[in-house]
Protein backbone atom coordinates (compact mmCIF):
# COMPACT_ATOMS: atom_id res chain seq x y z
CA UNK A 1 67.10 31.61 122.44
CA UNK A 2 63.46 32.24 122.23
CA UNK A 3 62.24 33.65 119.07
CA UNK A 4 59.92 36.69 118.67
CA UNK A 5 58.12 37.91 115.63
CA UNK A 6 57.07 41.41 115.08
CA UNK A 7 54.94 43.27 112.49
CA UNK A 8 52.52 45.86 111.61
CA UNK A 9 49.38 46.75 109.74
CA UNK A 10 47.89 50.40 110.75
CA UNK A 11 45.41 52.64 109.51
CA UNK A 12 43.01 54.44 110.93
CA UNK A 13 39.35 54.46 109.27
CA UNK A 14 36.67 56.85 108.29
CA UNK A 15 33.25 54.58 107.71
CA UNK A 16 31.95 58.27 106.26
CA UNK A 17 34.84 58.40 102.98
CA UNK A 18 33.86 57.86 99.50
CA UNK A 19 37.73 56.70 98.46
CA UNK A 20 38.80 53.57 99.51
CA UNK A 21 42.22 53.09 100.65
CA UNK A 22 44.15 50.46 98.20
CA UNK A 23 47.18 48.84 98.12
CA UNK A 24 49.13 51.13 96.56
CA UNK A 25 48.10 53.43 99.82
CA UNK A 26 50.30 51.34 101.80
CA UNK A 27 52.95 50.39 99.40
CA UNK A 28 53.55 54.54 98.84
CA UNK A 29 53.64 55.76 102.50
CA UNK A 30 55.45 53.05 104.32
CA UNK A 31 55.68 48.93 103.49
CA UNK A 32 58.44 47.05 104.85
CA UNK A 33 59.97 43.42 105.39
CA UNK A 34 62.23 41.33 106.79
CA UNK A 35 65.60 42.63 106.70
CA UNK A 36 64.51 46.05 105.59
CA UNK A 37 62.36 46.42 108.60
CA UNK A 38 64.49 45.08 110.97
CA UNK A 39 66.90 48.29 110.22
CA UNK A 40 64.12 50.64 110.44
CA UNK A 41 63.29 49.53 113.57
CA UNK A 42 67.12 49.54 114.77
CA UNK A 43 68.77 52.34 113.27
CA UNK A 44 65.74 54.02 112.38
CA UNK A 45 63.70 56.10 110.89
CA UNK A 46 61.36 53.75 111.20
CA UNK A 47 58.26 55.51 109.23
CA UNK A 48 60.34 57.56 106.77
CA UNK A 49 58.85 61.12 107.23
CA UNK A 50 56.91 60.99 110.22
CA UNK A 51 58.88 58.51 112.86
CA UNK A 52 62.99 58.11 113.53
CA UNK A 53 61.47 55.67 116.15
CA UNK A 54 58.01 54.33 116.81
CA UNK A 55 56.11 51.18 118.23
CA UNK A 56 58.50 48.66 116.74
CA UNK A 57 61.59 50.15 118.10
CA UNK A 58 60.47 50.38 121.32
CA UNK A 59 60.07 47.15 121.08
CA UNK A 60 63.11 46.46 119.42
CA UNK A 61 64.48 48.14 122.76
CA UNK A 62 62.98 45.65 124.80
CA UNK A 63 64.38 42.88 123.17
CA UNK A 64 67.77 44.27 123.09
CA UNK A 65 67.06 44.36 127.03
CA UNK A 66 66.90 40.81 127.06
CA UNK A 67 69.62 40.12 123.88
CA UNK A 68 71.25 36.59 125.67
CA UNK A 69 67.36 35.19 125.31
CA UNK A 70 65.57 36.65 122.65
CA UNK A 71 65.89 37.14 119.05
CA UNK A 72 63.59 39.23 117.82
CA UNK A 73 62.47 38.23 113.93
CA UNK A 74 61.16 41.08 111.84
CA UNK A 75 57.55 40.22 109.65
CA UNK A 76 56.77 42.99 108.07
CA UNK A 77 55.05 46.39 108.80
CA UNK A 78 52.49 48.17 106.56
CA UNK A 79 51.03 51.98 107.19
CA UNK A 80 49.03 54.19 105.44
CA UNK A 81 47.38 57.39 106.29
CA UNK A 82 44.13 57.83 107.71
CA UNK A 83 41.21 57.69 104.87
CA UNK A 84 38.74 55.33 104.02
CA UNK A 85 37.72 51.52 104.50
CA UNK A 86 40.34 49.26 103.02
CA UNK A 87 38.97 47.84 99.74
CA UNK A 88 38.50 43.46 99.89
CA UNK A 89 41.71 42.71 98.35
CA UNK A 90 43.93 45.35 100.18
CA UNK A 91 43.23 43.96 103.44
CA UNK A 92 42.98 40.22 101.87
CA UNK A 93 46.78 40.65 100.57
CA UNK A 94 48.02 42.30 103.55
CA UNK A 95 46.61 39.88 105.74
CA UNK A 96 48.06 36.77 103.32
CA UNK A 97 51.36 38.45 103.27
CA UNK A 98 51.59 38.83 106.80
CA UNK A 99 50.56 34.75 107.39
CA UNK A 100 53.09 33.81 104.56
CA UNK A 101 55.26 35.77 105.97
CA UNK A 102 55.15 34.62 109.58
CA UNK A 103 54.95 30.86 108.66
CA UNK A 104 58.54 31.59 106.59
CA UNK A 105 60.43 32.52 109.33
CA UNK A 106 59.81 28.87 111.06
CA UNK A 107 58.60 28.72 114.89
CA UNK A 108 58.62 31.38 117.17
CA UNK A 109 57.54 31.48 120.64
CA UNK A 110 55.13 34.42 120.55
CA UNK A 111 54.01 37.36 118.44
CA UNK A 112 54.08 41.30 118.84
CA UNK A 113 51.50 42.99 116.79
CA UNK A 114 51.04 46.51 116.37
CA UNK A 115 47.43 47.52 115.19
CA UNK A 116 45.72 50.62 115.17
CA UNK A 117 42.62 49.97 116.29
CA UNK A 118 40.17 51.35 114.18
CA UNK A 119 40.66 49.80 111.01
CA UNK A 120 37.71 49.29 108.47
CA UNK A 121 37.83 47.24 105.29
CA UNK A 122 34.56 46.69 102.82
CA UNK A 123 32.36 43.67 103.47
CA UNK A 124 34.74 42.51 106.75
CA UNK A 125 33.51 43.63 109.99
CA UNK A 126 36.23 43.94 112.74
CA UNK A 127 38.98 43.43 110.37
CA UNK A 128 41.71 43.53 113.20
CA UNK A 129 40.32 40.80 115.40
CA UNK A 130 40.50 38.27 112.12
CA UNK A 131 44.45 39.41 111.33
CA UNK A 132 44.43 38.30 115.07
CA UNK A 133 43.06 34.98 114.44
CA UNK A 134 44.63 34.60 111.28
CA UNK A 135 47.95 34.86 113.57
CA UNK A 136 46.67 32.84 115.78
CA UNK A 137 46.50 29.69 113.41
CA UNK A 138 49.93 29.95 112.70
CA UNK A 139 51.29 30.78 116.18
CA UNK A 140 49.34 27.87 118.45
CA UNK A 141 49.33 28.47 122.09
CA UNK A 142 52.61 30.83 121.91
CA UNK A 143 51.74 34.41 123.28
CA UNK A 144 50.25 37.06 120.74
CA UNK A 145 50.47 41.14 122.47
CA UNK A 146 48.82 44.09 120.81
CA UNK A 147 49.50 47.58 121.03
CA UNK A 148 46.36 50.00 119.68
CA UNK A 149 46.33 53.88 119.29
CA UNK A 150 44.52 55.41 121.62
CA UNK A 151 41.46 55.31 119.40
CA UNK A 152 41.24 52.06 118.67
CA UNK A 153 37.85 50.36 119.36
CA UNK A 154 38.23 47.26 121.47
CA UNK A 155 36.09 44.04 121.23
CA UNK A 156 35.35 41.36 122.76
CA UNK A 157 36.38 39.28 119.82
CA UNK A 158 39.68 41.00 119.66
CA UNK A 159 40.12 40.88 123.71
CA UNK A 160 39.85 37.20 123.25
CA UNK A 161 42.42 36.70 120.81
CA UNK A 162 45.14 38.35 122.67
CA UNK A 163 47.00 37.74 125.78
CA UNK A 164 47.15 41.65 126.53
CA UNK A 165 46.61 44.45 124.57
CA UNK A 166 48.25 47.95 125.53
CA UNK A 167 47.83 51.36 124.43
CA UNK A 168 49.08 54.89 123.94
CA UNK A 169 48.74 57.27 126.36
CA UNK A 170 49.52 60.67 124.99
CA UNK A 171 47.36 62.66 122.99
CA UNK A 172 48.66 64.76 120.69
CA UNK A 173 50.35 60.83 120.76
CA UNK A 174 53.86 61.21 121.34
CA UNK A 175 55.20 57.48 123.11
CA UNK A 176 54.52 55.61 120.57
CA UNK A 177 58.18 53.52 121.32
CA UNK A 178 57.43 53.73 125.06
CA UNK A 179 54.04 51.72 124.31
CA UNK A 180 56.15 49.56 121.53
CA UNK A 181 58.68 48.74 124.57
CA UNK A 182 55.59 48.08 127.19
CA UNK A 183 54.46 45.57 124.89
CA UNK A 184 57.61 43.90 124.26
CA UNK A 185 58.17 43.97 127.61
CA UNK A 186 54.80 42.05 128.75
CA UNK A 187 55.61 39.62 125.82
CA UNK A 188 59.24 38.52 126.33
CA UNK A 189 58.00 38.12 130.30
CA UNK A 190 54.98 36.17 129.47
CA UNK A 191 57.54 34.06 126.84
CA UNK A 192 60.15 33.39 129.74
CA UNK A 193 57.82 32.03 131.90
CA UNK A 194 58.14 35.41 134.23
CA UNK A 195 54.36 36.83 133.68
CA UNK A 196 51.05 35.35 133.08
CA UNK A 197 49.17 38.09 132.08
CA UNK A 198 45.84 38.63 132.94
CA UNK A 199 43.07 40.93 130.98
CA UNK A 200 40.34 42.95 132.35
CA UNK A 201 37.89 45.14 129.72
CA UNK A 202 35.03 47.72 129.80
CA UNK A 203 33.16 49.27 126.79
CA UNK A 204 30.90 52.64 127.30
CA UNK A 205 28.03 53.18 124.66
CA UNK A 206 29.79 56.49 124.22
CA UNK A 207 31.95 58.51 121.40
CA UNK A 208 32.50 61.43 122.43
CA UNK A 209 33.43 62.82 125.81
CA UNK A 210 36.77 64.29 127.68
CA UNK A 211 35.99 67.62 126.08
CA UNK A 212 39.62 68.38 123.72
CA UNK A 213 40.47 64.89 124.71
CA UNK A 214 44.04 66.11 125.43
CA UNK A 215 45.83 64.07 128.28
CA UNK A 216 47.26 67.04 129.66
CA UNK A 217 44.46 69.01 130.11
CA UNK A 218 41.35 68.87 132.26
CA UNK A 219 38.94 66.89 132.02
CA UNK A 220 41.11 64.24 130.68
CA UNK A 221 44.00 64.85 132.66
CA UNK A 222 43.44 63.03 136.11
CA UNK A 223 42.11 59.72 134.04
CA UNK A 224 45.70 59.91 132.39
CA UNK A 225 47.54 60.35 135.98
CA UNK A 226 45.41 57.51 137.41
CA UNK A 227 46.65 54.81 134.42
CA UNK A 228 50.01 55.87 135.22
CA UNK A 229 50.32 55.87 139.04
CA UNK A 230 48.76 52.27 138.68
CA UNK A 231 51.04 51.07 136.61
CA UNK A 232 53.76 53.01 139.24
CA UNK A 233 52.08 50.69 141.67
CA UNK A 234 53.65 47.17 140.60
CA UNK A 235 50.54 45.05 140.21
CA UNK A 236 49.32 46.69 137.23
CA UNK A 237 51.60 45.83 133.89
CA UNK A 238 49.34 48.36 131.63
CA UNK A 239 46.38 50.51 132.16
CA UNK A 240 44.81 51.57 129.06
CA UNK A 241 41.71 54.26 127.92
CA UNK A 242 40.77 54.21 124.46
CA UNK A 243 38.79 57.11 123.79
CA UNK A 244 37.89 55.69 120.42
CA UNK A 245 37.41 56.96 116.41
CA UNK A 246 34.16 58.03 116.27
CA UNK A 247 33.94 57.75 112.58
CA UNK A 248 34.50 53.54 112.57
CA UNK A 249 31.44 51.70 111.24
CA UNK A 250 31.78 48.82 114.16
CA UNK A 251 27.57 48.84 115.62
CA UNK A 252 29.75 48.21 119.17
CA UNK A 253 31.64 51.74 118.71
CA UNK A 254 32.56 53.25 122.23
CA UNK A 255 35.57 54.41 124.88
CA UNK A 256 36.50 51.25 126.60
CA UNK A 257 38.93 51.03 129.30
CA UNK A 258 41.43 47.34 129.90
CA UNK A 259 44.35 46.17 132.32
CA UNK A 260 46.96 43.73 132.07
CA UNK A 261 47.66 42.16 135.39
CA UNK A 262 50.41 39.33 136.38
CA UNK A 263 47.87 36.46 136.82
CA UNK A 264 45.54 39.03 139.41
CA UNK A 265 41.74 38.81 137.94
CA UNK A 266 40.43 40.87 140.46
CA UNK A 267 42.95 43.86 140.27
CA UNK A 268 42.22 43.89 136.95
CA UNK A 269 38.53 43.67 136.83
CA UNK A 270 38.84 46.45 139.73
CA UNK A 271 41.07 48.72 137.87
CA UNK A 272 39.15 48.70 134.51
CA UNK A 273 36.04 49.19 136.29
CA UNK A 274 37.54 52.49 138.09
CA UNK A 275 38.73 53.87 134.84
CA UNK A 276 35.48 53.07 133.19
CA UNK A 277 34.01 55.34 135.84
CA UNK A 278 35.94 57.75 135.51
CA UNK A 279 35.32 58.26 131.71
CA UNK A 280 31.78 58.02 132.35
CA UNK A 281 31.87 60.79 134.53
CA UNK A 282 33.46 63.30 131.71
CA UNK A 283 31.13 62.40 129.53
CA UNK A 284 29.25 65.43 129.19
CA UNK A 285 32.38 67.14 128.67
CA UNK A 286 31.55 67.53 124.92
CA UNK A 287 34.10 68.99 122.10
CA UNK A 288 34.21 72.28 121.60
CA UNK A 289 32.08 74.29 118.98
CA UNK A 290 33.93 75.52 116.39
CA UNK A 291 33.28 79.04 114.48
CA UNK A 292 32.45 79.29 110.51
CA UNK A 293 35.39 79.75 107.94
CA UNK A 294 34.07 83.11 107.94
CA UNK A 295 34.13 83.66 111.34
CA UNK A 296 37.94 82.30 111.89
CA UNK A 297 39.09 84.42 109.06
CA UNK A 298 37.74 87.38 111.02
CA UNK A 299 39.28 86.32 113.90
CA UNK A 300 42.73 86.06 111.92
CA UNK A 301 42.96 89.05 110.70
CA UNK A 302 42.49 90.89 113.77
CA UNK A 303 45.15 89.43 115.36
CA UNK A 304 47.68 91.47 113.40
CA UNK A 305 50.32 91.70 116.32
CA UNK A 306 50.21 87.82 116.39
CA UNK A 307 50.64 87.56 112.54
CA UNK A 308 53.62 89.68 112.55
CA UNK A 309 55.41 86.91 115.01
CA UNK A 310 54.62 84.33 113.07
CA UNK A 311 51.34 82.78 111.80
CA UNK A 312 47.70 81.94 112.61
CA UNK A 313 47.30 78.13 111.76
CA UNK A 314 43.75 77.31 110.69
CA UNK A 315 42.47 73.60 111.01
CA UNK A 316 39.65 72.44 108.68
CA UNK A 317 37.90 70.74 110.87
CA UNK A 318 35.59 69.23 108.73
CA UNK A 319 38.41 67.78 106.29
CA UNK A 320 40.86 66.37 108.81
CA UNK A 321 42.70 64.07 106.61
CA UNK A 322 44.91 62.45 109.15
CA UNK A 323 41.02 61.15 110.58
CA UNK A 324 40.44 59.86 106.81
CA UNK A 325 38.60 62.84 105.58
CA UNK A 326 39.33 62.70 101.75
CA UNK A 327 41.14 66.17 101.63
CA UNK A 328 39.60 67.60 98.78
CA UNK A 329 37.36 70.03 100.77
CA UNK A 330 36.69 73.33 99.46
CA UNK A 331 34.52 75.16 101.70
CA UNK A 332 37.21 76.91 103.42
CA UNK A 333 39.24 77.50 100.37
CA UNK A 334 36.54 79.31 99.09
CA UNK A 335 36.25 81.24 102.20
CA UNK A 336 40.21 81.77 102.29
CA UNK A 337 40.01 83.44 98.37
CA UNK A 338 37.24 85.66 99.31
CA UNK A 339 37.53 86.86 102.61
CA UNK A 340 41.00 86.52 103.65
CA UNK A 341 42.60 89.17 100.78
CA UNK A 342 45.71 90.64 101.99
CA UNK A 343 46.25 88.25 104.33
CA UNK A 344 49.24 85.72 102.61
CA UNK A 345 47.43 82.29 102.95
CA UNK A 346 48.64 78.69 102.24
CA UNK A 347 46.47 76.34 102.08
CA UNK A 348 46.39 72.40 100.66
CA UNK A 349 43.89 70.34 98.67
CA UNK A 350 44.12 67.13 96.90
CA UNK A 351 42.66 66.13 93.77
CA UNK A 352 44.30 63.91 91.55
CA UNK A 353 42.18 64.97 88.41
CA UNK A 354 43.71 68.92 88.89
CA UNK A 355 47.46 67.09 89.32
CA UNK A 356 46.65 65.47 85.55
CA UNK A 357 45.96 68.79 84.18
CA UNK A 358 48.83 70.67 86.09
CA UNK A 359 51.72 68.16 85.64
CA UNK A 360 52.71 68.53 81.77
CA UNK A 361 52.36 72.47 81.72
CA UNK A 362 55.76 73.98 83.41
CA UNK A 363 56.51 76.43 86.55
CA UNK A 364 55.35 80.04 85.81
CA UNK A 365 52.40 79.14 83.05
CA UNK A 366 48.96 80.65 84.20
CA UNK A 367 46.03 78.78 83.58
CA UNK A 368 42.07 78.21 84.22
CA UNK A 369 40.74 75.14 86.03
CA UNK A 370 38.81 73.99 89.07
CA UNK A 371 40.23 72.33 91.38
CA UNK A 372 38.72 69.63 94.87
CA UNK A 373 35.70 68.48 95.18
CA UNK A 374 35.83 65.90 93.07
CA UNK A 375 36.42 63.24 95.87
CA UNK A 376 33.70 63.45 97.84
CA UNK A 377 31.10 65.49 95.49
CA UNK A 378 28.48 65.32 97.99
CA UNK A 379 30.31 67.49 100.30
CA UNK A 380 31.89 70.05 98.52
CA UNK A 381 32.16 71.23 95.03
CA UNK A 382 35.12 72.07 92.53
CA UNK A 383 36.27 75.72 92.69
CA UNK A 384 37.03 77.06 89.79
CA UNK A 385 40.49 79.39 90.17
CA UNK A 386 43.03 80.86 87.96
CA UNK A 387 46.40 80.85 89.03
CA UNK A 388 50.14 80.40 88.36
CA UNK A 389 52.13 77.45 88.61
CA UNK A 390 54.98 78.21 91.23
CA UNK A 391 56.66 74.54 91.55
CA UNK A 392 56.32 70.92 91.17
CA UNK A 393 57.35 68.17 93.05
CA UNK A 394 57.33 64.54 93.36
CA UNK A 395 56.98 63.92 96.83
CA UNK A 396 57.06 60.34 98.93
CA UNK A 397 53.33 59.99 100.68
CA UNK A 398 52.17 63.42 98.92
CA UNK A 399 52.70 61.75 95.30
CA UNK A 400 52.67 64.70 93.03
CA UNK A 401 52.41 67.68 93.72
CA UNK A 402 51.83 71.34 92.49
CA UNK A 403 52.26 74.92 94.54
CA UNK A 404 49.87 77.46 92.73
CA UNK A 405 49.90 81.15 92.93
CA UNK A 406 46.36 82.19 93.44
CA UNK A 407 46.00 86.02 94.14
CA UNK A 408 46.77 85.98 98.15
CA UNK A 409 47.00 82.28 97.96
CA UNK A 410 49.41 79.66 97.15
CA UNK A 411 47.55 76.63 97.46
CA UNK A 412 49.42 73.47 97.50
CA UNK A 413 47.59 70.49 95.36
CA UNK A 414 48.81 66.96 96.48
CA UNK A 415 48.26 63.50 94.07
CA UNK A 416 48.06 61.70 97.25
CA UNK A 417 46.36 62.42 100.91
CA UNK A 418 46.87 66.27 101.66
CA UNK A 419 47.79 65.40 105.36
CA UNK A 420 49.32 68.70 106.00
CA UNK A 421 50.16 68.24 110.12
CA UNK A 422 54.03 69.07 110.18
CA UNK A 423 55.26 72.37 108.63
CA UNK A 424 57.49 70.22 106.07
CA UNK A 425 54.27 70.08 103.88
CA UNK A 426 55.00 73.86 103.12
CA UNK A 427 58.54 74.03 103.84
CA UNK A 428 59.60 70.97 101.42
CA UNK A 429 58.11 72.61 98.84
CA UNK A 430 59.67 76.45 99.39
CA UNK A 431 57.12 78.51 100.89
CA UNK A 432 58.39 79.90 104.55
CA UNK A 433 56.13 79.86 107.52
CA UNK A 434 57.30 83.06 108.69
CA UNK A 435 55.97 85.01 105.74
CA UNK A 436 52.71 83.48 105.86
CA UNK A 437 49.97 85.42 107.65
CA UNK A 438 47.14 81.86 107.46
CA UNK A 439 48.23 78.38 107.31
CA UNK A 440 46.01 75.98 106.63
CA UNK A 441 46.04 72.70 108.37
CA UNK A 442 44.36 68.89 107.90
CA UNK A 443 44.62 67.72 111.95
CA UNK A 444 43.19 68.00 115.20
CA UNK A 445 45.93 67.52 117.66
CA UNK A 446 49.64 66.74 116.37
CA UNK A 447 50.24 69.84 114.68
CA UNK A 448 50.17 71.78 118.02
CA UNK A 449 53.20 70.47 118.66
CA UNK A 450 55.15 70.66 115.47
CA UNK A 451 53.93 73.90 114.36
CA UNK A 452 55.13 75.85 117.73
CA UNK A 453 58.09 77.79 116.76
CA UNK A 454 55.70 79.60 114.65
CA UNK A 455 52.56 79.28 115.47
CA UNK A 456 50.56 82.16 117.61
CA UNK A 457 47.20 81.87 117.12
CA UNK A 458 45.30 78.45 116.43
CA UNK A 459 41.74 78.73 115.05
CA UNK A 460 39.77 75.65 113.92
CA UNK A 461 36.72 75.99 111.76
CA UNK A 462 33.79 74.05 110.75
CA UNK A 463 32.84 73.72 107.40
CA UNK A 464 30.86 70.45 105.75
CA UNK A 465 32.70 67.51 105.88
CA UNK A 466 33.32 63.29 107.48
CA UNK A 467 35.49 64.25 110.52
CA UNK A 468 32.50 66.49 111.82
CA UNK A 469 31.78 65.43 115.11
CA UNK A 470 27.81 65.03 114.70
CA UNK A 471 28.24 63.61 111.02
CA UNK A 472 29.52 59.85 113.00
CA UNK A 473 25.93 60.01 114.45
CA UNK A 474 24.57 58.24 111.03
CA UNK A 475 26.20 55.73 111.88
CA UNK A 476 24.60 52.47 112.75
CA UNK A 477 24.58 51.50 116.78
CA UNK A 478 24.27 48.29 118.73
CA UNK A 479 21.96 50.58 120.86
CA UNK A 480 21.65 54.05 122.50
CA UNK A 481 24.50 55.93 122.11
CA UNK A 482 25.62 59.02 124.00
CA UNK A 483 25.67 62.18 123.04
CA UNK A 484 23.44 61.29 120.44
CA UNK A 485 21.02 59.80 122.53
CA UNK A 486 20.20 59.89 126.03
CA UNK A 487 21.92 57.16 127.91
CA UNK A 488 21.62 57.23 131.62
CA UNK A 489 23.81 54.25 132.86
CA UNK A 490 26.70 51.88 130.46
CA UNK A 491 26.80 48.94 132.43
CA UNK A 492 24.23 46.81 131.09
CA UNK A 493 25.71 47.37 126.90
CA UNK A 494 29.04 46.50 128.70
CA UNK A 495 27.60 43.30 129.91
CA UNK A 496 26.26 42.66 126.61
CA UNK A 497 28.91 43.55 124.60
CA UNK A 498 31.18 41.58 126.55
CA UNK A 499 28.68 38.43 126.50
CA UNK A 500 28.00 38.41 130.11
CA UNK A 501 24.53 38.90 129.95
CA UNK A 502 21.94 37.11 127.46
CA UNK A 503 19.94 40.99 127.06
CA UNK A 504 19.49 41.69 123.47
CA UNK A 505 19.22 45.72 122.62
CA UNK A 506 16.97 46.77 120.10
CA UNK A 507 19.13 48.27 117.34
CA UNK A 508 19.22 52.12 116.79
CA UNK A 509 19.66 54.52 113.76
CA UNK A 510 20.37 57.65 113.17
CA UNK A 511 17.38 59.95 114.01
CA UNK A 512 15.44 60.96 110.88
């Protein structure tokens, strides 16, 4: 039998939060071992609340594929939602508890990690390429494969520490076990001698591009196809794009494109080169421009036949928690309270200090008290409200949290991140989607598809806030970087960044 580890550490950064993401961030939402996981990843739900079945179980079904050979052997797997840069000793204990961990259970023959790919932690650049060589040190010579998110951020530090690296290829993401299975499937080939995988990379000085970025849509669509008929083709294992979290604090930010072959350099340096051209070419394709809060609460209102069928879901684009905005955004509550009368509205915030005044007093007291912006002061401010406590709940991932009455409004105030992307944030805590005329959401892409049997108009807004597009251009560059700056051609940052060429780029800023 050839032994297999497998384990997890995921969360996607935002370089532009105030509040770092701690332990207890992990510990809350999902934190498994050993035995534990192994069941998760079997019988399932593997991520309580958001997955039955994710990355692990599809590689769990690969391995089951190959039962007579390979015993899979379960580390442990760690989430947490989207916010911002792990603090030191988060990442320092979850990377110490992973090597512990994987030394216990004795010798295996290679390693299946799942990353996300655009992980930040305080003081430790490229945090995900050292949990890679911390692996490393324990595994040897024995294969190690990764599987990213779709926005992960390669490297050329964390292309060198893997044997292949796959990722998603849905967004909204939705085959998150088909990419868990891909990986297992490379690995326990490459472990029985079958495959010798082979690695090809590109990175673009670029971070945004695609337009909506959606893989069934245009302009992303035909780079999607492409990956898949060459993988249909035989010679290609994987084709990955990774379209990249433009909020991540890495200087060598950008899409990137990679292949895993079967021991063919040239298909793959061929095949990542195509796709890097390909995403080069969309990149003038830009994200759309939202309207103001005022602006999308006209345009709800006026559609009154749509209301009546179900709702109008509103995204805050400017707090998108599940891109580690903070949450705590007012702006469009504000707007919601003054401009959206009549109109029954729920909406979500999160602010801890608001839960500690709420918690002790019980359902149906009315009371004075501000609540957000307390988070991230320097975006938004506390809005004072009086309303009436409706419910209270202590809710796994949410933490505590309070439904208040406020005139039109019944705003839901969460202890923990207010990542409000299925309609279970509402439901779970007894307001109905069908009666509401607004609902307010904290994504970009997943709730499309969960909010469908009742959504029938979506409107996203900009406000003030970290998951604005242009706010990622303070961020500090390893050079030029499109579309904040004018970049004519990617091939010589590529060369750089992947240490083929001795060039040194003078570093840019953001513009003054």
């Amino acid at each position: 039998m050839k032994r297999i580890a497998f384990a997890r550490i995921a969360q996607e950064t935002n370089a532009l939060s105030p509040v770092p993401t701690v332990l207890s961030d992990f510990e809350n939402s999902h934190y498994l071992e050993g035995d534990a996981l192994m069941a998760a990843a079997t019988k399932g739900p593997e991520v309580a609340g958001f997955f039955k079945r994710a990355e692990l179980g599809g590689f769990i079904q690969a391995a089951t594929a190959h039962r007579n050979v390979i015993e899979p052997v379960p580390i442990l797997s760690a989430w947490a939602s989207s916010g911002g840069p792990l603090s030191k000793d988060c990442f320092e204990t979850l990377e110490e508890r992973l090597v512990e961990q994987l030394r216990a259970a004795g010798p295996v023959d290679g390693m299946y990690l799942c990353l996300h790919g655009a992980m930040g932690a305080l003081g430790i650049p490229d945090p995900e390429s050292r949990l890679m060589r911390s692996v490393r040190r324990v595994l040897g010579g024995a294969p190690l494969v990764i599987s990213h998110d779709l926005h992960g951020n390669l490297t050329a530090a964390r292309v060198g520490a893997a044997d292949a690296i796959v990722a998603y290829q849905t967004n909204p993401h939705r085959d998150h076990a088909k990419i868990g299975k891909k990986a297992g499937t490379i690995l326990i080939g490459t472990v029985l001698g079958e495959i010798k995988p082979t690695m090809a990379w590109r990175t673009l000085p670029m971070i945004l591009g695609g337009g909506k970025t959606i893989d069934f849509l245009a302009p992303m669509r035909a780079v999607f196809r492409r990956m898949h008929k060459l993988e249909g083709r035989g010679d290609v294992l994987a084709a990955s794009t990774l379209m990249v979290h433009p909020w991540n604090d890495d200087p060598a930010l950008g899409w990137s494109t990679v292949t895993v072959t079967n021991n063919d350099h040239a298909t793959a340096e061929r095949v990542a080169e195509e796709l890097a051209e390909m995403c080069w070419e969309r990149r003038h394709d830009q994200p759309p421009v939202f309207p103001s809060a005022s602006e999308g609460i006209a345009r709800a209102r006026n559609a009154t036949v749509r209301r009546k069928l179900g709702c109008v879901t509103m995204s805050d684009a400017s707090d998108v928690v599940t891109a580690g905005a903070p949450g705590d955004s007012t702006h469009l509550l504000r707007a919601l309270l003054a401009e959206a009368t009549g109109l029954l509205t729920y909406a979500a915030v999160r602010d801890p200090h608001a839960i500690e005044t709420l918690w002790p007093r019980a359902a149906g007291e009315t009371l004075a008290l501000s609540i957000g912006g307390t988070l991230d002061p320097a975006r938004s401010t506390p809005l004072p409200v009086k309303g009436t406590i409706v419910s209270k709940h202590d809710r796994h991932g949410f933490g505590r949290t309070v439904v208040l009455s406020v005139d039109h409004m019944r705003i839901v105030i969460t202890e923990g991140p207010s990542m409000v992307m299925r309609p279970s944030f509402y439901s779970e805590v007894g307001l109905s989607l069908w009666k509401a005329d607004i609902v307010m959401v904290k994504n970009f892409f997943p709730f499309l598809m969960f909010f469908l049997p009742y959504n029938r108009k979506t409107i996203f807004v900009r406000t003030h806030g970290t998951t604005d597009f242009d706010a990622a251009f303070q961020l500090r560059f390893d050079g030029p970087m499109h579309p904040r700056d004018a970049v004519d051609d990617w091939h010589e940052r590529d060369r750089m960044r992947r240490g083929l060429a001795g060039v040194r780029v003078p570093q840019h800023t953001a513009h003054a």
